[in-house]
N, C-alpha and C. Protein backbone atom coordinates (compact mmCIF):
# COMPACT_ATOMS: atom_id res chain seq x y z
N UNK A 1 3.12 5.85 8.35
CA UNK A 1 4.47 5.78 8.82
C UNK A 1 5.35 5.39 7.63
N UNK A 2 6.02 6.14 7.03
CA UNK A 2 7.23 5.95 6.17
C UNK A 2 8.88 5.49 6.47
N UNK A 3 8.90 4.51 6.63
CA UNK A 3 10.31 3.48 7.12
C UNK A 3 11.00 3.37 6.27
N UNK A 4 12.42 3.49 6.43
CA UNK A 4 13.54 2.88 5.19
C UNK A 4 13.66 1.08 5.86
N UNK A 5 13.13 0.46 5.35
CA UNK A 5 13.59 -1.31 5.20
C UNK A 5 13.87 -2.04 4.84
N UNK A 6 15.35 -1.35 4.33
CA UNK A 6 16.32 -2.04 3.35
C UNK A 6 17.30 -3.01 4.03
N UNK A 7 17.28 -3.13 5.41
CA UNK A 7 17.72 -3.42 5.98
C UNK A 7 17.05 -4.63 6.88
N UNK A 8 17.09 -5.76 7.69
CA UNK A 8 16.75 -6.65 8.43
C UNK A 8 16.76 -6.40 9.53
N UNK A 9 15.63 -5.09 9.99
CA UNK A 9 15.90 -4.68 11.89
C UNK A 9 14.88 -5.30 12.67
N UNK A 10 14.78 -6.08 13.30
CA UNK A 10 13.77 -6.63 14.18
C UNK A 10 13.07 -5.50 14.67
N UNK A 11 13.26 -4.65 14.96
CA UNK A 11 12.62 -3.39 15.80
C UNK A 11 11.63 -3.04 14.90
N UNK A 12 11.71 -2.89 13.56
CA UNK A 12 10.91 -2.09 11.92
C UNK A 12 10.16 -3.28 11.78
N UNK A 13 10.80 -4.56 11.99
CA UNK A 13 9.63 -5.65 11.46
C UNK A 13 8.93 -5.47 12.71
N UNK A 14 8.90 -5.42 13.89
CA UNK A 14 7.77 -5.39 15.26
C UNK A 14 6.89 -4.31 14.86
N UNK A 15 7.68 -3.29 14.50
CA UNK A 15 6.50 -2.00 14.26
C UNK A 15 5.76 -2.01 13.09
N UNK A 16 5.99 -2.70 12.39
CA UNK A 16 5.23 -2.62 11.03
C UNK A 16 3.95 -3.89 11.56
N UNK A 17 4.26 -5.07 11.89
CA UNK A 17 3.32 -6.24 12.58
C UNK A 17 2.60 -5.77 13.34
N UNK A 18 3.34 -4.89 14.50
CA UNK A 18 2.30 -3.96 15.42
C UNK A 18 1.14 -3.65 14.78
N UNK A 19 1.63 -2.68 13.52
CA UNK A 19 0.67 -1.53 12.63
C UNK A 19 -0.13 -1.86 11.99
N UNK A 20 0.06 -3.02 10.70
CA UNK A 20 -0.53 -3.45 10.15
C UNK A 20 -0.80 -4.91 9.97
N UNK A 21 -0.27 -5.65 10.76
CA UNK A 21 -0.27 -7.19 10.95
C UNK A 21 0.12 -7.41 10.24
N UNK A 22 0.64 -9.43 10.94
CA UNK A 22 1.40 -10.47 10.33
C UNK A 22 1.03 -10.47 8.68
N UNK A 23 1.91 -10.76 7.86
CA UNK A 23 1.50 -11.27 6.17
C UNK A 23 1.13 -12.56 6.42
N UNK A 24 -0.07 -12.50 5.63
CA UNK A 24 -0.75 -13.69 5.22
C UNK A 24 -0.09 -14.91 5.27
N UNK A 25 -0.69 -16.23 5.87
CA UNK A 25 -0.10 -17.42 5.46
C UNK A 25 -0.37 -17.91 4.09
N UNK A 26 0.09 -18.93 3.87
CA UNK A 26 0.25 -19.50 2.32
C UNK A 26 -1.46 -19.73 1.57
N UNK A 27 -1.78 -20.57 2.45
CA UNK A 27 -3.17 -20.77 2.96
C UNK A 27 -4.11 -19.53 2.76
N UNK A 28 -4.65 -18.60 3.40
CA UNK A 28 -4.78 -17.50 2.99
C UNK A 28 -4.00 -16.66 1.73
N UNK A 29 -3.40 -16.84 1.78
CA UNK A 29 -2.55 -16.05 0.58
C UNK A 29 -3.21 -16.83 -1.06
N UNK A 30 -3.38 -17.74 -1.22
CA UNK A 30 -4.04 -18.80 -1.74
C UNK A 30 -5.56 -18.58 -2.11
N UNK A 31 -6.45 -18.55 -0.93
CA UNK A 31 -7.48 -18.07 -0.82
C UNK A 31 -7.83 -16.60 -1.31
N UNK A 32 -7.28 -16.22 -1.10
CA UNK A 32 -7.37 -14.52 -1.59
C UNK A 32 -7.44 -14.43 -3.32
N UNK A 33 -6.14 -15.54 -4.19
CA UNK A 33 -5.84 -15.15 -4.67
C UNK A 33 -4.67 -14.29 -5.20
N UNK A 34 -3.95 -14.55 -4.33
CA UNK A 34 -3.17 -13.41 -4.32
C UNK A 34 -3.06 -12.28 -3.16
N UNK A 35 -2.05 -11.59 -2.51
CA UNK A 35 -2.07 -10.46 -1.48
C UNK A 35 -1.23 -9.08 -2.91
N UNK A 36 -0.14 -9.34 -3.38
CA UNK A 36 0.33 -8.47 -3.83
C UNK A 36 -0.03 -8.11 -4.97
N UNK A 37 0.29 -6.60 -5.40
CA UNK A 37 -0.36 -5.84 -6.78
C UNK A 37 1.04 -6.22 -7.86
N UNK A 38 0.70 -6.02 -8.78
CA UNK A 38 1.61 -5.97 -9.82
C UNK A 38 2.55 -5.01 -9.68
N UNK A 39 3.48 -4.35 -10.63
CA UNK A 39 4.26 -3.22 -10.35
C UNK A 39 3.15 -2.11 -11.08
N UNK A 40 3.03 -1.25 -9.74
CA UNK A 40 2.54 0.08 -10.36
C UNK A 40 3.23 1.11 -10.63
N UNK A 41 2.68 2.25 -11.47
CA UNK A 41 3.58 3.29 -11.93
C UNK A 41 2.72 4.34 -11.19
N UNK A 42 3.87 4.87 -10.44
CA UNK A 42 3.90 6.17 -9.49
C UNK A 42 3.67 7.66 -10.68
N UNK A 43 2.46 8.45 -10.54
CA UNK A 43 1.98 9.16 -10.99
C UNK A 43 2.65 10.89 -10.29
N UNK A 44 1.95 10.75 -9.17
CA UNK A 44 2.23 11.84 -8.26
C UNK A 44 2.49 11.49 -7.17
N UNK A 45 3.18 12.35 -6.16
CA UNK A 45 3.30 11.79 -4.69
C UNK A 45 3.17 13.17 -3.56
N UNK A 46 3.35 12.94 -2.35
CA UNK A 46 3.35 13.88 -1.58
C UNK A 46 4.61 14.67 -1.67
N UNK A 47 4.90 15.29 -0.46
CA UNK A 47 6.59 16.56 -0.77
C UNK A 47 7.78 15.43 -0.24
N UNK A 48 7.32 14.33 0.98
CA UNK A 48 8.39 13.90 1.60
C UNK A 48 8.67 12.20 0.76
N UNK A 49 7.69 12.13 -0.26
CA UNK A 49 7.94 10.72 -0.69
C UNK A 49 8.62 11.26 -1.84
N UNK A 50 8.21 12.31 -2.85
CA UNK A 50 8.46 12.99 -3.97
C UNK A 50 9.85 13.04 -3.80
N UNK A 51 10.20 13.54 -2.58
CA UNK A 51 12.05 14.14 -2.36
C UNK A 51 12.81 12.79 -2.47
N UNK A 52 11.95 11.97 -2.05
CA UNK A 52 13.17 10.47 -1.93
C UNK A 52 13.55 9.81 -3.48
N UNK A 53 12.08 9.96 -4.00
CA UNK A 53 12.15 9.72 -5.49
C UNK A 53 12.96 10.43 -6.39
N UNK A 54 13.33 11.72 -6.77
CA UNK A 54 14.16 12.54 -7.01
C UNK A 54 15.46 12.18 -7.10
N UNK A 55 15.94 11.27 -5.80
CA UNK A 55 16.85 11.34 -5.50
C UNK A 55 17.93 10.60 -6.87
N UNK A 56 17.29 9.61 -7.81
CA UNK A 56 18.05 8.78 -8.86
C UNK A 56 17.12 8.87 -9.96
N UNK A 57 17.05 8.87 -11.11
CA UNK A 57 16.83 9.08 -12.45
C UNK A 57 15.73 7.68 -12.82
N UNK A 58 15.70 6.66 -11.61
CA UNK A 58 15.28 5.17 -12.03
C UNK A 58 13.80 5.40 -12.19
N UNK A 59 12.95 4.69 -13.07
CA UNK A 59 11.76 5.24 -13.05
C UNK A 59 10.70 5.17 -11.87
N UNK A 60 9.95 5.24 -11.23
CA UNK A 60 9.30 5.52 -10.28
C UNK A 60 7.74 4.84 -10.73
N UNK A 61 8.64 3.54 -9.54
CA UNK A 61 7.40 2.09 -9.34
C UNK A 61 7.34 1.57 -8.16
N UNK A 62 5.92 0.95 -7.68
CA UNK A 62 5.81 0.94 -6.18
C UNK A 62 5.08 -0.21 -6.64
N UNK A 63 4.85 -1.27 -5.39
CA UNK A 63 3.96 -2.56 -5.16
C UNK A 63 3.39 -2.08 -3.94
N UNK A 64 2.06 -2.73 -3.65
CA UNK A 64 1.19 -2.45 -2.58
C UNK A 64 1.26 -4.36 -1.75
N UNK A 65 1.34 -4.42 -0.54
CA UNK A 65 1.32 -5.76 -0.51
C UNK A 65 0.21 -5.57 0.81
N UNK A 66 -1.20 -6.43 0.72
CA UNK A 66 -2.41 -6.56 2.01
C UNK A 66 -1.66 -7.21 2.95
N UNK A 67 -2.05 -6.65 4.03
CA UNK A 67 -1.98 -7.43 5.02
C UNK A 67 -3.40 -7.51 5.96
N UNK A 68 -3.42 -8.54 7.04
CA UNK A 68 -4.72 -8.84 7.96
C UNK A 68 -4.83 -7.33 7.98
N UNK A 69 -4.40 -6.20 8.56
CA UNK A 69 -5.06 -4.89 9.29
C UNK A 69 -4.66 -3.81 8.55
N UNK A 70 -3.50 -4.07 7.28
CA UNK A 70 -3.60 -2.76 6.45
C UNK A 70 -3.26 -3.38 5.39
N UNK A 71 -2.15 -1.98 4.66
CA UNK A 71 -1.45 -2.25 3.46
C UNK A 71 -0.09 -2.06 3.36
N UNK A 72 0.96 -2.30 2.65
CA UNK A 72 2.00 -1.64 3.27
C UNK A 72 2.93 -1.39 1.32
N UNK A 73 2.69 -0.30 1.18
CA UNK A 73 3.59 0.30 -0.03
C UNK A 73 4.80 0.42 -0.38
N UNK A 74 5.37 -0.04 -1.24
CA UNK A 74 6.84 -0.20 -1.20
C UNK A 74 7.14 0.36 -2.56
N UNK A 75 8.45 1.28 -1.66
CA UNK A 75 9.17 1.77 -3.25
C UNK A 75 10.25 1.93 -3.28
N UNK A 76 11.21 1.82 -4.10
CA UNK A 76 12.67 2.12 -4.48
C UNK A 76 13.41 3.56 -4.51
N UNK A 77 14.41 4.01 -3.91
CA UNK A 77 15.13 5.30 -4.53
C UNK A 77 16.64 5.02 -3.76
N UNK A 78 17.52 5.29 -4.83
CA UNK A 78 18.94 5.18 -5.00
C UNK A 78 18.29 3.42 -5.02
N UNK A 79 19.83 3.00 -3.59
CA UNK A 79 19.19 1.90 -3.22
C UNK A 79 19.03 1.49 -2.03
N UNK A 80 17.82 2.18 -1.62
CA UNK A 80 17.16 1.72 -0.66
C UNK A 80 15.82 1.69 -0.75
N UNK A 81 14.93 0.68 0.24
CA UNK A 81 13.63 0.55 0.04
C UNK A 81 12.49 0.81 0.70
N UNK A 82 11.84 1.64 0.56
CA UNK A 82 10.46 2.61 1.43
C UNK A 82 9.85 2.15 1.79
N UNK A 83 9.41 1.74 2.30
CA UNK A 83 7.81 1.11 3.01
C UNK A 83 6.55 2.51 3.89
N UNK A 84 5.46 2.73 3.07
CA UNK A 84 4.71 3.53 3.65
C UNK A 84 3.42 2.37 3.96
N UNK A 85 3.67 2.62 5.31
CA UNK A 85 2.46 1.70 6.13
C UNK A 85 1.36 2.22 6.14
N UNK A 86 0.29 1.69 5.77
CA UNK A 86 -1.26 1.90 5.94
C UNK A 86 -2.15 1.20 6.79
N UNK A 87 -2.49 1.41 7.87
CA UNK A 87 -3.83 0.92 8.51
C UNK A 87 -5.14 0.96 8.22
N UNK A 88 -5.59 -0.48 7.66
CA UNK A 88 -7.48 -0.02 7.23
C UNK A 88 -7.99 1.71 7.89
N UNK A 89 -7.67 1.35 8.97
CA UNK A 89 -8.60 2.27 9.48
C UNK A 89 -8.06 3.89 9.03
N UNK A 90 -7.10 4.39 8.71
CA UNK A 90 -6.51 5.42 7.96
C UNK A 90 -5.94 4.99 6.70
N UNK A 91 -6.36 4.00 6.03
CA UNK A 91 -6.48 4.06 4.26
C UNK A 91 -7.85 5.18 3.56
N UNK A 92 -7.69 5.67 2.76
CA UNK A 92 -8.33 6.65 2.15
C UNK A 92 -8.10 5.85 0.38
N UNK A 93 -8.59 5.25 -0.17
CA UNK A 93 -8.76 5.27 -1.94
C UNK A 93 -9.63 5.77 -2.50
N UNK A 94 -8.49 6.73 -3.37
CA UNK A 94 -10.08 7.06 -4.32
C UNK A 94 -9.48 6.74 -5.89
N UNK A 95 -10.64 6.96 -6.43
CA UNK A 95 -10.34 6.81 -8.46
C UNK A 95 -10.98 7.82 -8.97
N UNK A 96 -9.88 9.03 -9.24
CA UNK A 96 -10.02 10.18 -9.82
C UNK A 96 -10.23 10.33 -11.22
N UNK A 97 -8.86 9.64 -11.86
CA UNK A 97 -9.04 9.92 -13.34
C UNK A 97 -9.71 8.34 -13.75
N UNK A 98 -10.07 7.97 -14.48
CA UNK A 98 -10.35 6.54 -15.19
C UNK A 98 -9.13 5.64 -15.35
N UNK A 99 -7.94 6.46 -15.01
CA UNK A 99 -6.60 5.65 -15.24
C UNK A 99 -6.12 5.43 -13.87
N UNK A 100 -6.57 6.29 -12.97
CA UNK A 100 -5.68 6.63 -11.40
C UNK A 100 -6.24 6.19 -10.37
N UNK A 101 -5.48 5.66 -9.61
CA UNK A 101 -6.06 5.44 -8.10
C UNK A 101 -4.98 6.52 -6.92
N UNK A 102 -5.74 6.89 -6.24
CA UNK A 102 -5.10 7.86 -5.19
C UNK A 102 -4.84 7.01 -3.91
N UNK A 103 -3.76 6.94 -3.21
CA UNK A 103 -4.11 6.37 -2.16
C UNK A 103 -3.94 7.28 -0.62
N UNK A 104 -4.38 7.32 0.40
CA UNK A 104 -4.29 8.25 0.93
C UNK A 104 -3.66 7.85 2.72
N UNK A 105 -3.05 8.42 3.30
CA UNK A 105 -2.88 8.02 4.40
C UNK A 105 -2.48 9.80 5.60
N UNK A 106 -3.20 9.82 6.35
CA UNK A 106 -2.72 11.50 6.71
C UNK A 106 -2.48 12.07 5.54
N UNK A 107 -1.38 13.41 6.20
CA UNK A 107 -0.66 13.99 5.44
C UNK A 107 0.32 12.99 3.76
N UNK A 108 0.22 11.92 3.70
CA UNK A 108 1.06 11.23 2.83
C UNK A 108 -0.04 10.66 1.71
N UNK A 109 0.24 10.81 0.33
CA UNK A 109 -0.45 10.56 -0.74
C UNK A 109 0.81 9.82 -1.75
N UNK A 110 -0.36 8.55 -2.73
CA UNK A 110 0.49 8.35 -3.80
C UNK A 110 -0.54 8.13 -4.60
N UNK A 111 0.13 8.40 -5.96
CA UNK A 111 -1.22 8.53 -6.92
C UNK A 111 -0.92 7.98 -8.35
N UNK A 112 -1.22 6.25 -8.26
CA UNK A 112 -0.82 5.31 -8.99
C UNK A 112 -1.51 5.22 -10.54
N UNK A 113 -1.04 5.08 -11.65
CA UNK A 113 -1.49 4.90 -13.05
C UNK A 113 -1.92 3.22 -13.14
N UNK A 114 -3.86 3.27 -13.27
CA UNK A 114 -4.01 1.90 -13.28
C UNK A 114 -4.26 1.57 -14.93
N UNK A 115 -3.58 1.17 -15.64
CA UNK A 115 -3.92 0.75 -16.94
C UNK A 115 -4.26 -0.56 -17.67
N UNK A 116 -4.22 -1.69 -16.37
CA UNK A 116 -4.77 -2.85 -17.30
C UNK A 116 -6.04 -3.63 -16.12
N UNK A 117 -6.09 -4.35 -16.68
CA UNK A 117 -7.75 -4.88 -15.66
C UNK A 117 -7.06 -5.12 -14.26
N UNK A 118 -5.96 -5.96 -14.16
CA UNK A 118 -5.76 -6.60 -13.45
C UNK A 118 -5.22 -5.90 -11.69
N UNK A 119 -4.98 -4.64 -12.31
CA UNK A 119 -4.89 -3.53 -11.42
C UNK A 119 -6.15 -2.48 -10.50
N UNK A 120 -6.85 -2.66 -11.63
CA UNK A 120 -8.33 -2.57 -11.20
C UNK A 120 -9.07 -3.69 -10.21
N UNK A 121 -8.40 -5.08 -10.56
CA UNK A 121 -9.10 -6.07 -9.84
C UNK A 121 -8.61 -6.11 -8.32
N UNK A 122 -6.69 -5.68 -8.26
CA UNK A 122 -6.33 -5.80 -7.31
C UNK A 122 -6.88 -4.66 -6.21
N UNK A 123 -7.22 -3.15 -7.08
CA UNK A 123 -7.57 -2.46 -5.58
C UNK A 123 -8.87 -2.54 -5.34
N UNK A 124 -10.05 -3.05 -6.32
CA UNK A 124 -11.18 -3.55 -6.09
C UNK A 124 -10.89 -5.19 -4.85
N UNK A 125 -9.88 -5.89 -4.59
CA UNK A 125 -9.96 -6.65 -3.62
C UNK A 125 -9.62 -5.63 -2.40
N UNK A 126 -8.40 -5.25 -2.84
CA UNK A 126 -8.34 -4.52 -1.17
C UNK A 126 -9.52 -3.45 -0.83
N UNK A 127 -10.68 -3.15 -1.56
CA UNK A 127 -11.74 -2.51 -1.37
C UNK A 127 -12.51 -2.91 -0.36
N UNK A 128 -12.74 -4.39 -1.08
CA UNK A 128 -13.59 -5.44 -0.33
C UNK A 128 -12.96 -6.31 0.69
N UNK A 129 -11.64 -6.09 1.12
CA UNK A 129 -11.68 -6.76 2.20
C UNK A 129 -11.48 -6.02 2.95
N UNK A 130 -11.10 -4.56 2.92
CA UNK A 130 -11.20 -3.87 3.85
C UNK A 130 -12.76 -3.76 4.57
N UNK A 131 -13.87 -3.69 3.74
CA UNK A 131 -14.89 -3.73 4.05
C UNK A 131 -15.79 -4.89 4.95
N UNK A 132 -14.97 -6.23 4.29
CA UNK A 132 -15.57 -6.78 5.24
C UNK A 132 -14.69 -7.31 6.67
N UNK A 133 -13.50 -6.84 6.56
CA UNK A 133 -13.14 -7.25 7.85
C UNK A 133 -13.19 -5.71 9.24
N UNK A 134 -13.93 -4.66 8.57
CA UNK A 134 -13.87 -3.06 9.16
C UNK A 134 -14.88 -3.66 10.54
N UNK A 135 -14.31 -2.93 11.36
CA UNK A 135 -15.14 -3.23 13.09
C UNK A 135 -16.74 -2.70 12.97
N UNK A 136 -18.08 -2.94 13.54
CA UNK A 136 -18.89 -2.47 13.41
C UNK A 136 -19.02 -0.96 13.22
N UNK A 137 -19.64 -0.71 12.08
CA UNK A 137 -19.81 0.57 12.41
C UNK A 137 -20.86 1.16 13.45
N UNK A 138 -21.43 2.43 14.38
CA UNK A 138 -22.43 2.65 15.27
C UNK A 138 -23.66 3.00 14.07
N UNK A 139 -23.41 3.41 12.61
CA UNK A 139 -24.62 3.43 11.93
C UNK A 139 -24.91 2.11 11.67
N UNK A 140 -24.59 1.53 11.35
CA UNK A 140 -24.67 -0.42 10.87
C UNK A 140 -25.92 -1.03 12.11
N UNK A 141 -25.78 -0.04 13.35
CA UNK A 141 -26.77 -0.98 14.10
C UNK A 141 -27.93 -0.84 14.26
């Protein structure tokens, strides 16, 4: 789900909590280490994220921030601010080039330039916690 939430609408914050749950408390947030990625640099994108980006000359950078049940992607164009929601259960990552991480959701793709460790470490956490908080699988039993 791709939202403009540049704005303070109670309705966009219910649906996003719905989707991907509450953000972390401090406490957890703590524990983790951290929930949010550094600023990443936007590589490639799909047709309907691509068009928004287009829209201003500014360079093209997104943050990923975990939450309990997904992820939720945020990016800039003119000035307003994107949010593409991810649910564990329809997150798709992959690491194509040695520099790139793909991220995948349906029809909607972004395809981030990872160049220092620390970017590597962050989607190696959301790897692993997606994994261990994923519902049984029916092969697992």
């Amino acid at each position: 789900m791709l939202l403009n939430i540049s704005y303070n609408r109670p309705a966009i914050s219910d649906k996003i909590n719905k989707e991907v749950g509450k953000p972390f408390t401090l406490f957890e947030r703590v524990k983790l280490k951290g929930t949010g990625s550094p600023k990443l640099q936007i590589t490639s994108t799909s047709i309907d994220i691509h068009n928004l980006l287009i829209l201003d000359n500014n360079a093209n950078v997104c943050n990923v921030e975990m939450r309990n049940n997904g992820i939720i992607v945020m990016f800039r164009s003119i000035l307003e601010t994107y949010a593409l929601v991810i649910p564990y259960y329809k997150l798709n990552l992959y690491k194509g080039k040695a520099e790139e991480y793909s991220i995948y959701k349906d029809h909607h793709f972004i395809k981030v330039k990872a160049n220092t460790p620390g970017i590597h470490k962050f989607f190696k956490k959301i790897i692993d916690y997606k994994n261990d908080n994923a519902p049984t699988q029916i092969e697992d039993l």
